[in-house]
PDB file of N, CA and C in Angstrom:
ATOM      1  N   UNK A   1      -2.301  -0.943  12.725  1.00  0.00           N
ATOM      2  CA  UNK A   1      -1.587  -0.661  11.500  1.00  0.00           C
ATOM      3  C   UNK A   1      -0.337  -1.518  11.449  1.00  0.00           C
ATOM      4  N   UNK A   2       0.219  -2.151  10.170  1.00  0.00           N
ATOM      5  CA  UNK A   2       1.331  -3.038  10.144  1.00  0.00           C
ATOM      6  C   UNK A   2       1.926  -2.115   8.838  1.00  0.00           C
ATOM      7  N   UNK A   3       3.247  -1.993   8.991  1.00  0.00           N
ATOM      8  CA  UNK A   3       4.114  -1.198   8.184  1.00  0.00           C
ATOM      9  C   UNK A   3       5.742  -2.825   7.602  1.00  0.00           C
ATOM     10  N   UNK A   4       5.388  -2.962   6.143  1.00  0.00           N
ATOM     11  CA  UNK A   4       6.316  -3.933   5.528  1.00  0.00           C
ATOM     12  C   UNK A   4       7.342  -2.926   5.175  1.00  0.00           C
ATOM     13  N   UNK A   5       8.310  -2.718   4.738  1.00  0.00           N
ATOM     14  CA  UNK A   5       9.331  -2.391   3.650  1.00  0.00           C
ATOM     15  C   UNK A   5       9.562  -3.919   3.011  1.00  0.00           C
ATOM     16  N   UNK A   6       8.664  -3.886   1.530  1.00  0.00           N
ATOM     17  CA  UNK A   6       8.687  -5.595   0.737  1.00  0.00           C
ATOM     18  C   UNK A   6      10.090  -5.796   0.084  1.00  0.00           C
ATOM     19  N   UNK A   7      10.342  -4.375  -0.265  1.00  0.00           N
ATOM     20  CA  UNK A   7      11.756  -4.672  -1.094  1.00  0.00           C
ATOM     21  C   UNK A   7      11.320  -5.791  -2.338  1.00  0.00           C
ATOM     22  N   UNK A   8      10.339  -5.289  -3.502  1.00  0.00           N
ATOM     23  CA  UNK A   8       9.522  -5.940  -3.982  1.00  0.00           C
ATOM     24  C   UNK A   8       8.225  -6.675  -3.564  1.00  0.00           C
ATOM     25  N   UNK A   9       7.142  -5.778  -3.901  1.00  0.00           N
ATOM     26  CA  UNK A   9       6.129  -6.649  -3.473  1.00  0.00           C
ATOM     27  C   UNK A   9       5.765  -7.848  -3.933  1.00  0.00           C
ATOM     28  N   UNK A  10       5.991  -8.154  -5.460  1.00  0.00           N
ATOM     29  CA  UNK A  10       5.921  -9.489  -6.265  1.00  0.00           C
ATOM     30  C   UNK A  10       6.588 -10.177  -5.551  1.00  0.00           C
ATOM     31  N   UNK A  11       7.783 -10.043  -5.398  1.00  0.00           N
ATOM     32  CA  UNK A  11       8.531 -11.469  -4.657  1.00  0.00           C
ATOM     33  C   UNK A  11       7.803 -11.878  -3.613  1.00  0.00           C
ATOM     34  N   UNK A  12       7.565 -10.825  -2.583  1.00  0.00           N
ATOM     35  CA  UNK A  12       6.893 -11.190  -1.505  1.00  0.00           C
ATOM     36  C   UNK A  12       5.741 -11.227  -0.538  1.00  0.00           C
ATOM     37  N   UNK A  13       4.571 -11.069  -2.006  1.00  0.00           N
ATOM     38  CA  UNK A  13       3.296 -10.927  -1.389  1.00  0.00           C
ATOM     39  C   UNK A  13       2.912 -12.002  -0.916  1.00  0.00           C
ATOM     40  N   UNK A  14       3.576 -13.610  -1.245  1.00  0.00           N
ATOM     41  CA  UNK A  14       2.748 -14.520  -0.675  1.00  0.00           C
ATOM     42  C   UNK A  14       3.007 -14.629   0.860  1.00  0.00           C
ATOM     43  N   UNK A  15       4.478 -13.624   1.363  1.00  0.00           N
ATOM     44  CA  UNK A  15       4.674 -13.821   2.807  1.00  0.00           C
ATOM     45  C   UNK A  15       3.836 -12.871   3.249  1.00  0.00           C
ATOM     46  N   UNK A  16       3.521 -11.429   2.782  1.00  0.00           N
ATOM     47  CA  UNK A  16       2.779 -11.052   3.233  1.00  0.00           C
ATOM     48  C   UNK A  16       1.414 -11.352   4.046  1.00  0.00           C
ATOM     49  N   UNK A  17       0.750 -12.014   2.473  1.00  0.00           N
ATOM     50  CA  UNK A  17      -0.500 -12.490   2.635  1.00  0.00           C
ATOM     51  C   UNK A  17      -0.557 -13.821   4.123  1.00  0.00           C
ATOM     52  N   UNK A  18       0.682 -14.007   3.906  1.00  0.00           N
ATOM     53  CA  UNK A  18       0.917 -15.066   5.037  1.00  0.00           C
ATOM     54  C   UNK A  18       0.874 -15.177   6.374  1.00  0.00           C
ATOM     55  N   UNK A  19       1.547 -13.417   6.510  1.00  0.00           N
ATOM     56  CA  UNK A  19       1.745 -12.631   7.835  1.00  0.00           C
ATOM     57  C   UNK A  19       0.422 -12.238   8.415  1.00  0.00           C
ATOM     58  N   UNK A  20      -0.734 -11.989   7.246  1.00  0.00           N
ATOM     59  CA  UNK A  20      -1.759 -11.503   7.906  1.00  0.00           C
ATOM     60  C   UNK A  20      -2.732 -12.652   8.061  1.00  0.00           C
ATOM     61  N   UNK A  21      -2.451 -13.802   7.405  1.00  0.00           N
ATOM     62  CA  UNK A  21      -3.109 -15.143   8.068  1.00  0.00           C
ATOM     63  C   UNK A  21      -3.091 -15.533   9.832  1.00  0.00           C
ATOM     64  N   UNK A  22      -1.479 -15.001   9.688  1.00  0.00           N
ATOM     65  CA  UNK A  22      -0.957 -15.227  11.291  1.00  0.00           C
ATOM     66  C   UNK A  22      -2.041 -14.251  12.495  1.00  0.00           C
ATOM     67  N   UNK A  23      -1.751 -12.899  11.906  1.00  0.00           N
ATOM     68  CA  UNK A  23      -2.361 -12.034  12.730  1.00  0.00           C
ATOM     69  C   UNK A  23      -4.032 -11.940  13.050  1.00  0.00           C
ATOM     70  N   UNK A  24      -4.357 -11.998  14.729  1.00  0.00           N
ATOM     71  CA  UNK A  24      -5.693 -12.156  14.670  1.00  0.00           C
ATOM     72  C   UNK A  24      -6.172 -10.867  14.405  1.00  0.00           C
ATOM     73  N   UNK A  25      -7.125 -11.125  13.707  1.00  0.00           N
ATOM     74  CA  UNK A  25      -8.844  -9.757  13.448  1.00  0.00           C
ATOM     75  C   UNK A  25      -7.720  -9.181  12.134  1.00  0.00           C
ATOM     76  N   UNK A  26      -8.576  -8.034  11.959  1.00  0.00           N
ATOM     77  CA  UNK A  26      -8.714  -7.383  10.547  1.00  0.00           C
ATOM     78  C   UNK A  26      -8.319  -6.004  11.069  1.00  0.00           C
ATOM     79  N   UNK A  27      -6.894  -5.850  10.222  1.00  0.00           N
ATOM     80  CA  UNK A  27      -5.714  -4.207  10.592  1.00  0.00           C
ATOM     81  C   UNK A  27      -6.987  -2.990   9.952  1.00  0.00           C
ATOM     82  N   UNK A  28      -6.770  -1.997  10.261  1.00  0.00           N
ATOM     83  CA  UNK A  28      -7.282  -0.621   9.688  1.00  0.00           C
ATOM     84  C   UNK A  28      -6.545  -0.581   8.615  1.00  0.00           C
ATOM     85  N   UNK A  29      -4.979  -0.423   8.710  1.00  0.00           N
ATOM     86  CA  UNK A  29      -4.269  -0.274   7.198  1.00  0.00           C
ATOM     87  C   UNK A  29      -3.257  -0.691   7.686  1.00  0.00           C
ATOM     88  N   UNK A  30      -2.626  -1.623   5.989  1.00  0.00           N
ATOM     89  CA  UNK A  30      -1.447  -2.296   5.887  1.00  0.00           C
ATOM     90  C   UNK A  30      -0.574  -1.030   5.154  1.00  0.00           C
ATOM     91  N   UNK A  31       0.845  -0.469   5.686  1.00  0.00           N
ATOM     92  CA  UNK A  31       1.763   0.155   4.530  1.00  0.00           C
ATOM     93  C   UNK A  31       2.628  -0.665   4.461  1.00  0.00           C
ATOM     94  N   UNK A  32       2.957  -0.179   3.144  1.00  0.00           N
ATOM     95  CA  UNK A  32       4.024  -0.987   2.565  1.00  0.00           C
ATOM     96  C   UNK A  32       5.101  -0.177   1.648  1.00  0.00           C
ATOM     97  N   UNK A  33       6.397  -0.078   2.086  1.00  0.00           N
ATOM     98  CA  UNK A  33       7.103   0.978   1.256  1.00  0.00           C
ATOM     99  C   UNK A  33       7.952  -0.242   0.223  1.00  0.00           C
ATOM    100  N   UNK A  34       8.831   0.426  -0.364  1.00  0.00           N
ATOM    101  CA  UNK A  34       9.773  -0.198  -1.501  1.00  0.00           C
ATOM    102  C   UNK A  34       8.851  -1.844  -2.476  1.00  0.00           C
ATOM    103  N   UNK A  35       7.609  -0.750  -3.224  1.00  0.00           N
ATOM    104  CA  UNK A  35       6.550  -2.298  -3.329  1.00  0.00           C
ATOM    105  C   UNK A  35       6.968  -2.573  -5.159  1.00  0.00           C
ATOM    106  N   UNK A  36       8.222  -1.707  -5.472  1.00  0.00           N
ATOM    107  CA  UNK A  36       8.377  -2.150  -6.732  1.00  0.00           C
ATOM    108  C   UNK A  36       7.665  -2.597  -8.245  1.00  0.00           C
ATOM    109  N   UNK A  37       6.751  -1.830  -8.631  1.00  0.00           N
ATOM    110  CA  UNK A  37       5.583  -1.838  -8.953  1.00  0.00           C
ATOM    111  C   UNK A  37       5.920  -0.803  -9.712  1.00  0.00           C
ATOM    112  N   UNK A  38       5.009  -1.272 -11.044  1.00  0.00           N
ATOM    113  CA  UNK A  38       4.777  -0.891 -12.350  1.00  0.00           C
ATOM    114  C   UNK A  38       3.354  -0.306 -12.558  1.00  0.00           C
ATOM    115  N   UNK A  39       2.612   0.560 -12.794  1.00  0.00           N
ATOM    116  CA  UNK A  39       1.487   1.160 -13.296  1.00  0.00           C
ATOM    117  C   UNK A  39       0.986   0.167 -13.591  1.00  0.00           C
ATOM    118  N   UNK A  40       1.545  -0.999 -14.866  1.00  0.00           N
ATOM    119  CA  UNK A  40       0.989  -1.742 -15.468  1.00  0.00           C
ATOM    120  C   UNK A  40       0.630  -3.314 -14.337  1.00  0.00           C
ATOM    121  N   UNK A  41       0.818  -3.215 -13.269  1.00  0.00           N
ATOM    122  CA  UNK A  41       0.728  -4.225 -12.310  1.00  0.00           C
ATOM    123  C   UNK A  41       0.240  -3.971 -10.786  1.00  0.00           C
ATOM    124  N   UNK A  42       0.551  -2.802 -10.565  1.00  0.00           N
ATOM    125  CA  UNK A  42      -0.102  -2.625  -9.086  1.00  0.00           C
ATOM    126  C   UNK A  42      -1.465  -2.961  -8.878  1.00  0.00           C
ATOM    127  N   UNK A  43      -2.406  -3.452  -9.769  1.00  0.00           N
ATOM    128  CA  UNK A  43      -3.661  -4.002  -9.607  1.00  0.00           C
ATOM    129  C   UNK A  43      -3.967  -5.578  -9.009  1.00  0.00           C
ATOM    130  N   UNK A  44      -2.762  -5.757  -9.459  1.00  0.00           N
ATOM    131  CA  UNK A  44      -2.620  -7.139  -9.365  1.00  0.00           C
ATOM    132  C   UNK A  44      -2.506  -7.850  -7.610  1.00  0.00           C
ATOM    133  N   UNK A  45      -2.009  -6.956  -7.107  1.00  0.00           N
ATOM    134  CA  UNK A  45      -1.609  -7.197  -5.678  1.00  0.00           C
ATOM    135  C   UNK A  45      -2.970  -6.691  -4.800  1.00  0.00           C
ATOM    136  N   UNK A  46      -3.848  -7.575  -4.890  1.00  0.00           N
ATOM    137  CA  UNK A  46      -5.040  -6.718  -4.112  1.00  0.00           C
ATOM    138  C   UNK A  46      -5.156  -7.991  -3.012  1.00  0.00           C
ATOM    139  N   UNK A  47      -5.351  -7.424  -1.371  1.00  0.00           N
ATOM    140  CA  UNK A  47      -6.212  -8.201  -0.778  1.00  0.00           C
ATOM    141  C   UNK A  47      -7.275  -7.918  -0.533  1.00  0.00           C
ATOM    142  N   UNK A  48      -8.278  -9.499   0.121  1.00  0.00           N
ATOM    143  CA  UNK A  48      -9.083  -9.854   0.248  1.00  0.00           C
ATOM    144  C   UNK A  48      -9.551  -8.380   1.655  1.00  0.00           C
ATOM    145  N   UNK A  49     -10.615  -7.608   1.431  1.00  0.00           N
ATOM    146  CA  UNK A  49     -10.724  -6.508   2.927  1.00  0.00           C
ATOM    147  C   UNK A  49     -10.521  -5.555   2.707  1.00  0.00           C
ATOM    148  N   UNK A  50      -9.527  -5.234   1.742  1.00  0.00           N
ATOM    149  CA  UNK A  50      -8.533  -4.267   1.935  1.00  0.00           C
ATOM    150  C   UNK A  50      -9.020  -3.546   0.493  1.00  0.00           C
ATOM    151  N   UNK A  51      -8.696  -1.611   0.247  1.00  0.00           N
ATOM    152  CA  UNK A  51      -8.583  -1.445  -1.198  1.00  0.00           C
ATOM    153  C   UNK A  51      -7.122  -0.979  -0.917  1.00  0.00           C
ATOM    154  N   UNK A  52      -6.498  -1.054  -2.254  1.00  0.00           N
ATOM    155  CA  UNK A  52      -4.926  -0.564  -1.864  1.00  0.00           C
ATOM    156  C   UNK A  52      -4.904   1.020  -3.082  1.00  0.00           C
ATOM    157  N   UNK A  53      -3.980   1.395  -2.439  1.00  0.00           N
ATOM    158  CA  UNK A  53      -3.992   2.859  -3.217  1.00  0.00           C
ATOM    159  C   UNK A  53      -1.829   3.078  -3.073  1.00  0.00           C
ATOM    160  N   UNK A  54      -1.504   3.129  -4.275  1.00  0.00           N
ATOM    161  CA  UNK A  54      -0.025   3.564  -4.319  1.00  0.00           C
ATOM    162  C   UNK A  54       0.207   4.450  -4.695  1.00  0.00           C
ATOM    163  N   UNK A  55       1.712   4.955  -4.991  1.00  0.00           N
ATOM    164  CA  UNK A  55       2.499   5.921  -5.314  1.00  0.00           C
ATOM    165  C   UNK A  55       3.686   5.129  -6.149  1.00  0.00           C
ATOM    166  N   UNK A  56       4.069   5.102  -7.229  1.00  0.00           N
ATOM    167  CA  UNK A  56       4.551   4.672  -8.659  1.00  0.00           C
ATOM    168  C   UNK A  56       5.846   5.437  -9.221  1.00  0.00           C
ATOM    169  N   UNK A  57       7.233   4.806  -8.532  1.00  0.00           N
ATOM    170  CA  UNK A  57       8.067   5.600  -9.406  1.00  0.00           C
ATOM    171  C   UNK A  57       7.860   5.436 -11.098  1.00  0.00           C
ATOM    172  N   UNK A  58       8.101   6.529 -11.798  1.00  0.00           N
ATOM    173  CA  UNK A  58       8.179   5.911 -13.048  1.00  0.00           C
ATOM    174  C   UNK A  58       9.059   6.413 -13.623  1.00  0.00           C
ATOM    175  N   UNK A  59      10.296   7.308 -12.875  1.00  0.00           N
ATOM    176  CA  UNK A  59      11.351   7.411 -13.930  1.00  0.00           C
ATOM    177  C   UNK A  59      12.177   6.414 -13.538  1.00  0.00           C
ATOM    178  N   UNK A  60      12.405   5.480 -12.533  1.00  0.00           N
ATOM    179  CA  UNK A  60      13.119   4.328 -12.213  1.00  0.00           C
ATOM    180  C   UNK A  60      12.961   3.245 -11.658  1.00  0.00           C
ATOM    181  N   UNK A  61      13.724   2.443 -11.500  1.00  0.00           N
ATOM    182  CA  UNK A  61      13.408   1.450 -11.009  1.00  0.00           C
ATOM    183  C   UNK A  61      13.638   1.151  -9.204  1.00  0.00           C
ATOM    184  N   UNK A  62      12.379   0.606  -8.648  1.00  0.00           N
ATOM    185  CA  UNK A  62      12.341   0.323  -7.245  1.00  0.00           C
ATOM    186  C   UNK A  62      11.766   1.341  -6.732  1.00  0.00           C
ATOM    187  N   UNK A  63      11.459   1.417  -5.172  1.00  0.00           N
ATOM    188  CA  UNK A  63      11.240   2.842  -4.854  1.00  0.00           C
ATOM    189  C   UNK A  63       9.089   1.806  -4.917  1.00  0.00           C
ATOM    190  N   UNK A  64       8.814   3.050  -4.707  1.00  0.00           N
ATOM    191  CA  UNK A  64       7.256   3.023  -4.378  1.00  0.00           C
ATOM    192  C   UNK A  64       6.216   2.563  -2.922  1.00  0.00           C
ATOM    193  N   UNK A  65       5.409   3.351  -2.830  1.00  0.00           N
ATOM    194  CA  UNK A  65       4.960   3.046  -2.073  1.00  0.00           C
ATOM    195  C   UNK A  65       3.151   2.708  -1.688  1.00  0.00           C
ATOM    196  N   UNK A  66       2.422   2.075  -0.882  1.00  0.00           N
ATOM    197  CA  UNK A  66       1.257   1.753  -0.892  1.00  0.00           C
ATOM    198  C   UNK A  66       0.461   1.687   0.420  1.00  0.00           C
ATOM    199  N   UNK A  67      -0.545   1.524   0.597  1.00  0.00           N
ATOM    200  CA  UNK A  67      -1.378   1.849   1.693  1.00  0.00           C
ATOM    201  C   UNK A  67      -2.743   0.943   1.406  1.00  0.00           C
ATOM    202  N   UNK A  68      -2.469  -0.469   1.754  1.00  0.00           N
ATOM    203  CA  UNK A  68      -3.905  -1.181   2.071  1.00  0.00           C
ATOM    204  C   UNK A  68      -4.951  -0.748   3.271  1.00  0.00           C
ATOM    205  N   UNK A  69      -6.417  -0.124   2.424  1.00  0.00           N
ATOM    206  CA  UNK A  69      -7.206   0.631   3.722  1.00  0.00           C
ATOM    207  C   UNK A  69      -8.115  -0.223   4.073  1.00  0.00           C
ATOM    208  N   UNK A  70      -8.679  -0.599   4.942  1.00  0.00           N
ATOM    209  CA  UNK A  70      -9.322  -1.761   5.330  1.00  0.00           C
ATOM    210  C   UNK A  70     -10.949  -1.060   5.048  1.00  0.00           C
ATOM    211  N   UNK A  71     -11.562  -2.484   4.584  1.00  0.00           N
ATOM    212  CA  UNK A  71     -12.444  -2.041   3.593  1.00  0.00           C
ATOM    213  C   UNK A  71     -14.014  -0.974   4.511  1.00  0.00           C
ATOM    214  N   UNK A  72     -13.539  -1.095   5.672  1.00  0.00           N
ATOM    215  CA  UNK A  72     -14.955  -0.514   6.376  1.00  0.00           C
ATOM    216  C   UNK A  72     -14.426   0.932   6.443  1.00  0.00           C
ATOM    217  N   UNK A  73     -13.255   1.704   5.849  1.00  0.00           N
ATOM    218  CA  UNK A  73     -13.117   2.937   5.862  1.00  0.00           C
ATOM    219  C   UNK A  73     -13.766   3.924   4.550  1.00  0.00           C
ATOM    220  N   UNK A  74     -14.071   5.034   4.451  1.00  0.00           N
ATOM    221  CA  UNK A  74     -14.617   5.383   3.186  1.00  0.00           C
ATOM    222  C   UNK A  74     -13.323   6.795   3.105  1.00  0.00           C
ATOM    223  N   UNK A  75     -12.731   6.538   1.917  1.00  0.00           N
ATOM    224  CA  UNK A  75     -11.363   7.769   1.961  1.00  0.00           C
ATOM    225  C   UNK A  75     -11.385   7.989   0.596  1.00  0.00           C
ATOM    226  N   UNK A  76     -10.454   8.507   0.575  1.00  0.00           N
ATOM    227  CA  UNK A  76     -10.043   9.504  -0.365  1.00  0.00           C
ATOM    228  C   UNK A  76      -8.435   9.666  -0.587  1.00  0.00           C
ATOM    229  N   UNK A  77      -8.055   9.364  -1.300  1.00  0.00           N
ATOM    230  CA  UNK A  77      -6.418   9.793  -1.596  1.00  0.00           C
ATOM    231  C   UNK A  77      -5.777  11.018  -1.565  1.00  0.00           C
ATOM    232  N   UNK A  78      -5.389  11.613  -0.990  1.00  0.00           N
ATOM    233  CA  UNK A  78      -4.823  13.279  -0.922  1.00  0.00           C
ATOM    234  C   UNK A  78      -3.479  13.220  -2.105  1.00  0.00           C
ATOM    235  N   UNK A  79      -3.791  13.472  -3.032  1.00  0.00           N
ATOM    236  CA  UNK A  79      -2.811  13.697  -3.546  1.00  0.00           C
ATOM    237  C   UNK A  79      -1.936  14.769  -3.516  1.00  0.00           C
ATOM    238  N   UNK A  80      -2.662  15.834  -3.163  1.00  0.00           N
ATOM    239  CA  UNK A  80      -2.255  17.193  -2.772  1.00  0.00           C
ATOM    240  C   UNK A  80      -1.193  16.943  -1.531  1.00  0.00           C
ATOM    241  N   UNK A  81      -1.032  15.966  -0.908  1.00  0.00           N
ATOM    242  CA  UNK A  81      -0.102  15.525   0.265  1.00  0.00           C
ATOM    243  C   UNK A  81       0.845  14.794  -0.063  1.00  0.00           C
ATOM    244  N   UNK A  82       0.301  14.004  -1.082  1.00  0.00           N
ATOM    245  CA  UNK A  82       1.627  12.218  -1.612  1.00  0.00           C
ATOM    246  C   UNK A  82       2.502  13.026  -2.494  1.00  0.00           C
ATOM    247  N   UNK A  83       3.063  12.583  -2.101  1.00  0.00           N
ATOM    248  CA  UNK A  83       4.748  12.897  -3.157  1.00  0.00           C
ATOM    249  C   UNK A  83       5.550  11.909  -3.236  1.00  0.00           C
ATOM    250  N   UNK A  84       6.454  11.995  -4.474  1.00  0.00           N
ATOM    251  CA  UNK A  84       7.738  11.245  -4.002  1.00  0.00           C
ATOM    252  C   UNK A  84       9.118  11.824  -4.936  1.00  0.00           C
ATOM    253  N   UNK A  85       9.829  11.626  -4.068  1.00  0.00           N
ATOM    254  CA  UNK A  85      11.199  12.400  -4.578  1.00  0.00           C
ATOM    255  C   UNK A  85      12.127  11.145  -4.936  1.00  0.00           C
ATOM    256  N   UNK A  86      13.444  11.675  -5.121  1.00  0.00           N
ATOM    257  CA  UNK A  86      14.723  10.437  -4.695  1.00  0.00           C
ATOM    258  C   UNK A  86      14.761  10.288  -3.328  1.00  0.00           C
ATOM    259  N   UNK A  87      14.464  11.256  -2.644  1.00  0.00           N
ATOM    260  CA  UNK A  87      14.997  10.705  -0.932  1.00  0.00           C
ATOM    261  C   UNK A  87      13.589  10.526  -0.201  1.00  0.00           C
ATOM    262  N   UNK A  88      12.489  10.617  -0.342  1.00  0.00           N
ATOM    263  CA  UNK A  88      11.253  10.708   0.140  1.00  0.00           C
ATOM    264  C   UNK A  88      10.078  10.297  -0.785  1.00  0.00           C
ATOM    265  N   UNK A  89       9.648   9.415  -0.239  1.00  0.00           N
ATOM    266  CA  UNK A  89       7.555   8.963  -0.931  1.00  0.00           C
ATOM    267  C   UNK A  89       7.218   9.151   0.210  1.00  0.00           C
ATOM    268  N   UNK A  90       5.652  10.020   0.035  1.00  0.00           N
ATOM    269  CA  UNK A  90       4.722   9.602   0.992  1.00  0.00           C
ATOM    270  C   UNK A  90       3.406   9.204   0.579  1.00  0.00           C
ATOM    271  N   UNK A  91       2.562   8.967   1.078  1.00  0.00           N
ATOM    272  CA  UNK A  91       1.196   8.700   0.246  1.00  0.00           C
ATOM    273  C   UNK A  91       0.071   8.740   1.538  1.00  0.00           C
ATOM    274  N   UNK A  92      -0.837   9.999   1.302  1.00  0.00           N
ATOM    275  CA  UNK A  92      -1.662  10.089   2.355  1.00  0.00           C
ATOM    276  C   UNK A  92      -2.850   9.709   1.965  1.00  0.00           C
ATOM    277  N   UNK A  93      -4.280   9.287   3.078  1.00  0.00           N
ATOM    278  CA  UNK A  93      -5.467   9.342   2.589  1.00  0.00           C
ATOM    279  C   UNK A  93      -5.838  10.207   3.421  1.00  0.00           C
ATOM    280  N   UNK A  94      -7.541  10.364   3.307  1.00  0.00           N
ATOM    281  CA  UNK A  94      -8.237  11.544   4.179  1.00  0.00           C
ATOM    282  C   UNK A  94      -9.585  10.107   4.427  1.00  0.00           C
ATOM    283  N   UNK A  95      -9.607  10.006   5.841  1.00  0.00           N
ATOM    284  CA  UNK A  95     -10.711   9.093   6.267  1.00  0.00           C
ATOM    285  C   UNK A  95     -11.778   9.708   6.405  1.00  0.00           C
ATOM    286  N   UNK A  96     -12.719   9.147   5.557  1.00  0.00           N
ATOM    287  CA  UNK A  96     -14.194  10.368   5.515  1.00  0.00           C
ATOM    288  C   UNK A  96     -15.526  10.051   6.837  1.00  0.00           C
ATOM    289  N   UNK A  97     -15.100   8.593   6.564  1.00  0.00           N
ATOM    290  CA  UNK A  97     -15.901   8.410   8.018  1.00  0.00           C
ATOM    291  C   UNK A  97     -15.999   7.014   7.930  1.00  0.00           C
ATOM    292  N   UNK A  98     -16.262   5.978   8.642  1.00  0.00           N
ATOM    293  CA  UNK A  98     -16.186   4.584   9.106  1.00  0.00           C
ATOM    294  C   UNK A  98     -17.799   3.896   9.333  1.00  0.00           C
ATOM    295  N   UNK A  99     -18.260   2.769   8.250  1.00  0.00           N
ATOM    296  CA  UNK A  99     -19.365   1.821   8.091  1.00  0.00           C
ATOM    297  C   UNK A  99     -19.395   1.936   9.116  1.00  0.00           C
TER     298      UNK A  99
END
């Protein structure tokens, strides 16, 4: 597992994507907190392996969070678990079982 704080993911998905060029084999899951992201754009940031699943402030700006699951997992999003406040996001999945 590799954990970013992007502090915008737009600005800095191409280092991302960069970081995991570096790293050998294929992570279980990438998180990523502060991914700055709009409803109308979090689609946009997808990698290659991976499905990504977030959590979306939408009364302000910044804040959010995401969870790239590597694609041989079969899950489920708990929403009943993800939250996010002013002082706290979390965002859980439930792993149902592994290709």
């Amino acid at each position: 597992m590799l954990h970013v704080n992007c502090r915008s993911i737009r600005k800095y998905f191409n280092l991302l994507t960069s970081l995991l060029e570096v790293i050998k084999g294929k992570l279980f899951f990438i998180a990523v907190t502060e991914i700055w992201l709009a409803a109308m754009n979090e689609h946009i940031y997808e990698i290659e392996g991976y499905n990504f699943v977030s959590i979306i402030r939408s009364d302000k700006r910044g804040g959010g969070v995401g969870l790239y699951v590597n694609n041989d997992f079969v899950f489920k999003l708990r929403n009943d678990l993800s939250f996010s406040t002013d002082v706290l996001e979390c965002i859980f999945v439930e792993i149902i079982q592994l290709h």
